[in-house]
Structures are given as structure tokens and as C-alpha cells.
C-alpha atoms as a PDB file:
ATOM      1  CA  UNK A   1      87.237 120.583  34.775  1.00  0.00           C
ATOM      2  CA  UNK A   2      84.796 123.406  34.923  1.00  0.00           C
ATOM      3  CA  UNK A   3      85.266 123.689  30.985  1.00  0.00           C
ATOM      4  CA  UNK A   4      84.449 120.269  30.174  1.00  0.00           C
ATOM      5  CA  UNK A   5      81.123 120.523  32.444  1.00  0.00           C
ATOM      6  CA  UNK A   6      79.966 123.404  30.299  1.00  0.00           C
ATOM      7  CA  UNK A   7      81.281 121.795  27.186  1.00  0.00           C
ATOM      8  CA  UNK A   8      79.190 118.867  28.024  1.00  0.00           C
ATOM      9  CA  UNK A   9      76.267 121.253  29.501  1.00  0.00           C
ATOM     10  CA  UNK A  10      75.975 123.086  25.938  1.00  0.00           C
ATOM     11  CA  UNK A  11      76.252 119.359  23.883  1.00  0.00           C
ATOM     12  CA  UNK A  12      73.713 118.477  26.324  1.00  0.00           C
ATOM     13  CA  UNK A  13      71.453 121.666  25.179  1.00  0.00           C
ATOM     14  CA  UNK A  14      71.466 120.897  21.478  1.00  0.00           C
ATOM     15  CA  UNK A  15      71.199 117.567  21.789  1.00  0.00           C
ATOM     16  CA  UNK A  16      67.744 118.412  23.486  1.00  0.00           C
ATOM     17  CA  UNK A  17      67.172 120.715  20.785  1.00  0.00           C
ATOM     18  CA  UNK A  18      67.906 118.090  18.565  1.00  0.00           C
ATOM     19  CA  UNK A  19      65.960 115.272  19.886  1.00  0.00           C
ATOM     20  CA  UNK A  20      62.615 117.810  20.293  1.00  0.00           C
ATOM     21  CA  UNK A  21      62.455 118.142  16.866  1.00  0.00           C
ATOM     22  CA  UNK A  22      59.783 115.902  15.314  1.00  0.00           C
ATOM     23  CA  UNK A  23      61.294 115.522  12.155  1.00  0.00           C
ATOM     24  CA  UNK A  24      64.584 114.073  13.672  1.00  0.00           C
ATOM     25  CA  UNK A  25      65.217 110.030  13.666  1.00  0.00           C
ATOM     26  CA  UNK A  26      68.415 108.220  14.471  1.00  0.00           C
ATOM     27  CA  UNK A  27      67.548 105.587  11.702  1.00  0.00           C
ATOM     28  CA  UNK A  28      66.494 103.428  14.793  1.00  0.00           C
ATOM     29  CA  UNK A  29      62.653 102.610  15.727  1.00  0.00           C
ATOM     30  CA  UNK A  30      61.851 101.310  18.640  1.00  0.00           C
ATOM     31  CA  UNK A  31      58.686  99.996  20.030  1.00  0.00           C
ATOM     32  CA  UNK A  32      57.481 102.169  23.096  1.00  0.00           C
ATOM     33  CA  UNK A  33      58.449  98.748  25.262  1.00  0.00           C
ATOM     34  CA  UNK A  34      62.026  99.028  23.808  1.00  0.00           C
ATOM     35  CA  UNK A  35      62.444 102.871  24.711  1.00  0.00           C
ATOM     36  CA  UNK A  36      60.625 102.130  28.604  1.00  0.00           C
ATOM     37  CA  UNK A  37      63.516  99.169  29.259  1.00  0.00           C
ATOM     38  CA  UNK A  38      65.772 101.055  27.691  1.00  0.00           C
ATOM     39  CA  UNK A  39      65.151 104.623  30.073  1.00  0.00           C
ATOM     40  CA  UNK A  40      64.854 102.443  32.960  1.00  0.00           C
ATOM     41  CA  UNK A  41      69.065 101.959  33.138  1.00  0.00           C
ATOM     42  CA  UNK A  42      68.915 105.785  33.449  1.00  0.00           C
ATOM     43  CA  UNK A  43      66.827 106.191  36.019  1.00  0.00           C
ATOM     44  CA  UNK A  44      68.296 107.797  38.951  1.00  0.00           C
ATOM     45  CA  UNK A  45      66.540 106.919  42.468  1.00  0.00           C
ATOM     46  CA  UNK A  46      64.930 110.179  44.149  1.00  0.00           C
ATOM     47  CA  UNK A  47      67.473 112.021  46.562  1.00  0.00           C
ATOM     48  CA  UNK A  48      64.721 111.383  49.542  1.00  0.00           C
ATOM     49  CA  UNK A  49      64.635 107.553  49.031  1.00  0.00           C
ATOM     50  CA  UNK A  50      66.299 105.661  51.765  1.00  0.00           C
ATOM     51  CA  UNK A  51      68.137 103.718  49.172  1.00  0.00           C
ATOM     52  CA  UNK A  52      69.932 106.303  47.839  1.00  0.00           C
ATOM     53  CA  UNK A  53      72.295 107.547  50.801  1.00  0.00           C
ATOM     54  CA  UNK A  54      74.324 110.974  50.520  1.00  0.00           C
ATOM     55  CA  UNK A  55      77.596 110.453  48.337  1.00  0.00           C
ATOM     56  CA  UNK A  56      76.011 107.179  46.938  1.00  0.00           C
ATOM     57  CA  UNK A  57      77.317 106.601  42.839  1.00  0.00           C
ATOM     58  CA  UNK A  58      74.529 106.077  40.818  1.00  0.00           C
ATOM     59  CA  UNK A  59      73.772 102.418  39.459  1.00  0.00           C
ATOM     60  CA  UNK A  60      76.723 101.926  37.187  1.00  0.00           C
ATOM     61  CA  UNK A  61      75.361 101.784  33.299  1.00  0.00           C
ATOM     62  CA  UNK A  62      77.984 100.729  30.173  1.00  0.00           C
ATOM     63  CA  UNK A  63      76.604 102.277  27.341  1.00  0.00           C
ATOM     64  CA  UNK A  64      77.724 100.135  24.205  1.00  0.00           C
ATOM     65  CA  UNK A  65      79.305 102.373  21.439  1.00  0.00           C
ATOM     66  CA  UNK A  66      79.131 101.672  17.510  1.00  0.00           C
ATOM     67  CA  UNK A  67      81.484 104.283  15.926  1.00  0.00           C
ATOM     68  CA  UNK A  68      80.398 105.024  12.243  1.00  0.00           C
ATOM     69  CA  UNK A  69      83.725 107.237   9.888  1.00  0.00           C
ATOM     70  CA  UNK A  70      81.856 107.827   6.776  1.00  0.00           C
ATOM     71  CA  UNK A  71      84.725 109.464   4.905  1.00  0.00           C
ATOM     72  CA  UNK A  72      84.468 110.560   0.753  1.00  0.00           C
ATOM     73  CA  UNK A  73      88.060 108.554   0.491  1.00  0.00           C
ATOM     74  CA  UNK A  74      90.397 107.243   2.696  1.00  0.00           C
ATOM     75  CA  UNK A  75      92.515 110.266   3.343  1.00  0.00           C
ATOM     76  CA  UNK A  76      91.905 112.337   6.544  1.00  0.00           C
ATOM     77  CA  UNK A  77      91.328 115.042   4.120  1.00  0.00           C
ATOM     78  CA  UNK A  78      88.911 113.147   3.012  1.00  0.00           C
ATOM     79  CA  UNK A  79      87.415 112.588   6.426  1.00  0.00           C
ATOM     80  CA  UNK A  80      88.703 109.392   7.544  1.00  0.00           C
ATOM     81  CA  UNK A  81      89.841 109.147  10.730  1.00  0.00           C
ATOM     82  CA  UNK A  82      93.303 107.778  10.623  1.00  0.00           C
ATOM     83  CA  UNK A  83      94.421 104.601  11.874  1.00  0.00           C
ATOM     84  CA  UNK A  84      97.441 104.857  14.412  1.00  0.00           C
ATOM     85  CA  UNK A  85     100.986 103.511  12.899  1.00  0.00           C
ATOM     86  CA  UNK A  86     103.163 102.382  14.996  1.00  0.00           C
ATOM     87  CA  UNK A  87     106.561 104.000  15.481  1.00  0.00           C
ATOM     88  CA  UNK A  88     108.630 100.690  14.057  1.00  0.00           C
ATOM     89  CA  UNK A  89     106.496 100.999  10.818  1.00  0.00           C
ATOM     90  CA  UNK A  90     107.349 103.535   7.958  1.00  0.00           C
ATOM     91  CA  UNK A  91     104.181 104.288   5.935  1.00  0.00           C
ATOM     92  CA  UNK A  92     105.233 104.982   2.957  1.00  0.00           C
ATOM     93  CA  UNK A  93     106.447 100.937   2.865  1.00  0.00           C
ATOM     94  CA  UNK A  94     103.490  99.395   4.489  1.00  0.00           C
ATOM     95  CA  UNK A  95      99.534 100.005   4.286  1.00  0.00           C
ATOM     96  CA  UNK A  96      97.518 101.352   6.668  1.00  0.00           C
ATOM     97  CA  UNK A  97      95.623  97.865   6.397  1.00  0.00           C
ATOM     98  CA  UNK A  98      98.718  96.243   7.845  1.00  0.00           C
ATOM     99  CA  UNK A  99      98.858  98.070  10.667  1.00  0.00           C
ATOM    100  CA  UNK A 100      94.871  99.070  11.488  1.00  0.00           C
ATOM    101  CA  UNK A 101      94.101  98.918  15.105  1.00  0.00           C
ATOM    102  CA  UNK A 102      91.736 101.695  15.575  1.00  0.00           C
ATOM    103  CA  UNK A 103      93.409 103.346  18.420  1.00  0.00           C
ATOM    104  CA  UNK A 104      92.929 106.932  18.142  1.00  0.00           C
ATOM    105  CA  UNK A 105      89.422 106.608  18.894  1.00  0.00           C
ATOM    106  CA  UNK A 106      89.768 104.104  21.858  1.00  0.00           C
ATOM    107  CA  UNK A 107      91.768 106.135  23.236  1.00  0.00           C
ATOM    108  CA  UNK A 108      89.189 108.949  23.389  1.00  0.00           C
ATOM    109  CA  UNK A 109      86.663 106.402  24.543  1.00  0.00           C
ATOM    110  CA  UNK A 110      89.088 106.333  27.604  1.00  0.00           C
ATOM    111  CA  UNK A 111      89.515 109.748  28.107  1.00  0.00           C
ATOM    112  CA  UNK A 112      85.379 109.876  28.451  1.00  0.00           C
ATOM    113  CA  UNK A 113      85.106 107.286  30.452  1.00  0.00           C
ATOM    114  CA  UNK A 114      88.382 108.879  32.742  1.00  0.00           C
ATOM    115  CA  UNK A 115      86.373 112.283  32.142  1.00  0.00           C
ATOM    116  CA  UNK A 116      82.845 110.624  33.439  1.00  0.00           C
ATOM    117  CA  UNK A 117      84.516 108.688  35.935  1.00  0.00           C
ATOM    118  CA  UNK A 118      85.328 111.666  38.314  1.00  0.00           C
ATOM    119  CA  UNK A 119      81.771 112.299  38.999  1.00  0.00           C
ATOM    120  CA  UNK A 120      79.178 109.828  40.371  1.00  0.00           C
ATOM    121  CA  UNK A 121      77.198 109.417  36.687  1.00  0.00           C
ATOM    122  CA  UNK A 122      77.863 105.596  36.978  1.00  0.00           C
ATOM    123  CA  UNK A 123      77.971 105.959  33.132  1.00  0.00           C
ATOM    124  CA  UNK A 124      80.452 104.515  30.841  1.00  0.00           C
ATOM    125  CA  UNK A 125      81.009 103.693  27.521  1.00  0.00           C
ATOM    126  CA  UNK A 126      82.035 100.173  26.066  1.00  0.00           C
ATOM    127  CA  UNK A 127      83.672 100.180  22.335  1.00  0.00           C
ATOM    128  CA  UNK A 128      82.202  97.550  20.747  1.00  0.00           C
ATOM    129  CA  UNK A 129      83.111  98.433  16.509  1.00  0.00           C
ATOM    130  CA  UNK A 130      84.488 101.075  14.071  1.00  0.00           C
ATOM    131  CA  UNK A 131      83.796 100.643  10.390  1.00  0.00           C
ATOM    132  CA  UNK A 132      84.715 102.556   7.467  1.00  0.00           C
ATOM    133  CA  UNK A 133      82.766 103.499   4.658  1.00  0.00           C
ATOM    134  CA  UNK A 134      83.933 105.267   1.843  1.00  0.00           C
ATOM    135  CA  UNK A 135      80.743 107.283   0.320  1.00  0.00           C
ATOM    136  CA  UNK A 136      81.626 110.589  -0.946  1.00  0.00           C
ATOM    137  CA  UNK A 137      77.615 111.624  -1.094  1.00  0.00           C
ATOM    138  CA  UNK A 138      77.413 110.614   2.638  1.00  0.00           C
ATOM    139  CA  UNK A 139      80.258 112.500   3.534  1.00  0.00           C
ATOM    140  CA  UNK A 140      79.913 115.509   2.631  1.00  0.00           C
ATOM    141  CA  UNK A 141      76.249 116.688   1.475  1.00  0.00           C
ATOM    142  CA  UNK A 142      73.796 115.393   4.330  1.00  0.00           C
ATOM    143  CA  UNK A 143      71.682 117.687   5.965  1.00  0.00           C
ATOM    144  CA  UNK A 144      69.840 116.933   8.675  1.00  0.00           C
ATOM    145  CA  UNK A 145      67.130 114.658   8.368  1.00  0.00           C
ATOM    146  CA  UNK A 146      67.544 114.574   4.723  1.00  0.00           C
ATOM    147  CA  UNK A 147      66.588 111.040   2.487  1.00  0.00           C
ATOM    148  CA  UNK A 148      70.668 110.327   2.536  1.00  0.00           C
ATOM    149  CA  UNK A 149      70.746 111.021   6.121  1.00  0.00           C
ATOM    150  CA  UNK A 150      68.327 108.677   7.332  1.00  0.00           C
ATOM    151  CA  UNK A 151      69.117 106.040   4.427  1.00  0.00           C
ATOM    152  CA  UNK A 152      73.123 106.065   6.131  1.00  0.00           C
ATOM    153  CA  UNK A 153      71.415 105.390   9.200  1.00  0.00           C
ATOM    154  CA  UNK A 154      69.513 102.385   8.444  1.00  0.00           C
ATOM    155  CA  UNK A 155      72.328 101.153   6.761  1.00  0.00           C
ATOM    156  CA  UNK A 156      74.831 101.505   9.176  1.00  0.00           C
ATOM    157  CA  UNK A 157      73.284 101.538  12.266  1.00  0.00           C
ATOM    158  CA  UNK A 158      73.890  98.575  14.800  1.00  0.00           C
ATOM    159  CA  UNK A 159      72.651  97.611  18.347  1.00  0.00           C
ATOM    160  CA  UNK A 160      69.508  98.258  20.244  1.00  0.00           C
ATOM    161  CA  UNK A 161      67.672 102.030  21.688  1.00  0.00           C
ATOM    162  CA  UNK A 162      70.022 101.872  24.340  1.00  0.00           C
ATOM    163  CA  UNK A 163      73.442 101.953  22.453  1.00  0.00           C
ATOM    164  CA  UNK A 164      75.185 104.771  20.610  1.00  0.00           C
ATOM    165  CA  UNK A 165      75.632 104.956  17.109  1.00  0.00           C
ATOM    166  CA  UNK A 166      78.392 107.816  16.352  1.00  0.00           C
ATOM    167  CA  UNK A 167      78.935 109.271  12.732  1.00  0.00           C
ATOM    168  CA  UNK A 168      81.654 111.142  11.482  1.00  0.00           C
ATOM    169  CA  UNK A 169      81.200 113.099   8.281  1.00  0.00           C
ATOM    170  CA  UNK A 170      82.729 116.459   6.603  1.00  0.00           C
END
């Protein structure tokens, strides 16, 4: 337990070195309304207010999750995350597209939300799509903040300020 807190402490401190850099976008631009209502679900009410009693969870907040595997072919060499076969189903007879359900990364949506669910966050995150794109540029030359970057962004992003757009590359 106490690695996962300082796993998530040290995401936590790039991310914030990250998101202080000017020159960083997440291909999303919302209006200062947008960001206000959006900051407003994470709120947490001040320790000294009477409505927020010792022990208390903090207002519960699903965070909706758009999961982005930009992959140069469809090989996990290739970056793509695979799709899970089932045991009754030999792959070298049947395609992956017969059998697609996605469930690798649902199931690490559940182990965050098992993870996050031990401590009174009151955050958790809702799967709502993976796609697949097959861009071999995208996958494995963006730097950050380049032209390409912020182009697969606006491309692929979905949702609102307050979801999460992941993206896997190389």
C-alpha cells in the first residue's frame, strides 16, 4: 500500500510539472466557465466546516475515462494493447476481431478504482471507450507538445474538461 501512495505521489509530481508548463495542451480548450464547473466536483469542503465531520468520505466523483492505443500496427510489438482471447478460442484459427472485448484494460480500471476505493478520495473512474488507431508517425515519434502531438489530440480526443483522455504510444 505504502508503494502505490508514493507511486501515485511521484505521478502526481510530474503531472504538476507537466501541467505548469505553458506550452503543454491536452488538445482540449475550455472556456474559463467550463474549467470553474468542472474544479468544482473536486472541491473538498474545509476540515473546520461543520459539514464535513471527522472520518466523513469526500463527495463521491466518477471521472469518465476515454482510453486512446495509438499503436504503429496491430501487434503488441507494435504497441497495441492486446485484446483478451478467451481460453475456448485458439488464435491462430480465429481473429482477434472475433473475439475483441477490451478486457485487459477494464480490468485495470478496476484495480484503480479497488486501489482508490480504500481511501476516502470519493474518486472513481467510469470506462466509457477504447479505440484503436493504427498510425505509425503517432506512435512512435511524438514529443511533447510537438504539431503531431497536439494534432492526435484534437483528433482523438472525446468528452468534456472534466473527463480523461488516456494515450498509449511507444
Amino acid at each position: 500500500m505504502m508503494f502505490k501512495l508514493a507511486s501515485f505521489a511521484v505521478s502526481l509530481l510530474l503531472a504538476v510539472s507537466v501541467f505548469a508548463d505553458p506550452s503543454f495542451s491536452c488538445g482540449n480548450n475550455p472556456t474559463t466557465d467550463e474549467l470553474l464547473a468542472a474544479e468544482k466536483k473536486f472541491v473538498l469542503p474545509d476540515a473546520a466546516s461543520p459539514s464535513r465531520r471527522s472520518g466523513d468520505a469526500a463527495e463521491a466523483v466518477t471521472i469518465n475515462v476515454y482510453f486512446h492505443v495509438i499503436a504503429k500496427d496491430n501487434t503488441v510489438a507494435g504497441g497495441n494493447i492486446p485484446y483478451v482471447l478467451f481460453p475456448a478460442i485458439r488464435p491462430s484459427k480465429h481473429s482477434c476481431a472475433m473475439c475483441n472485448s477490451d478486457a485487459l484494460i477494464q480490468q485495470q480500471m478496476n484495480v484503480l478504482n479497488q486501489d482508490y476505493s480504500r481511501i476516502p478520495t470519493g474518486l472513481s473512474w467510469r470506462l466509457v471507450s477504447v479505440d484503436r488507431t493504427i498510425r505509425p508517425l503517432w506512435a512512435t515519434s511524438l514529443t511533447d507538445g510537438s504539431p503531431q502531438e497536439q494534432q492526435m489530440k484534437r483528433t482523438l480526443r472525446k468528452g468534456g474538461p472534466a473527463d480523461l483522455n488516456v494515450y498509449t504510444v511507444l
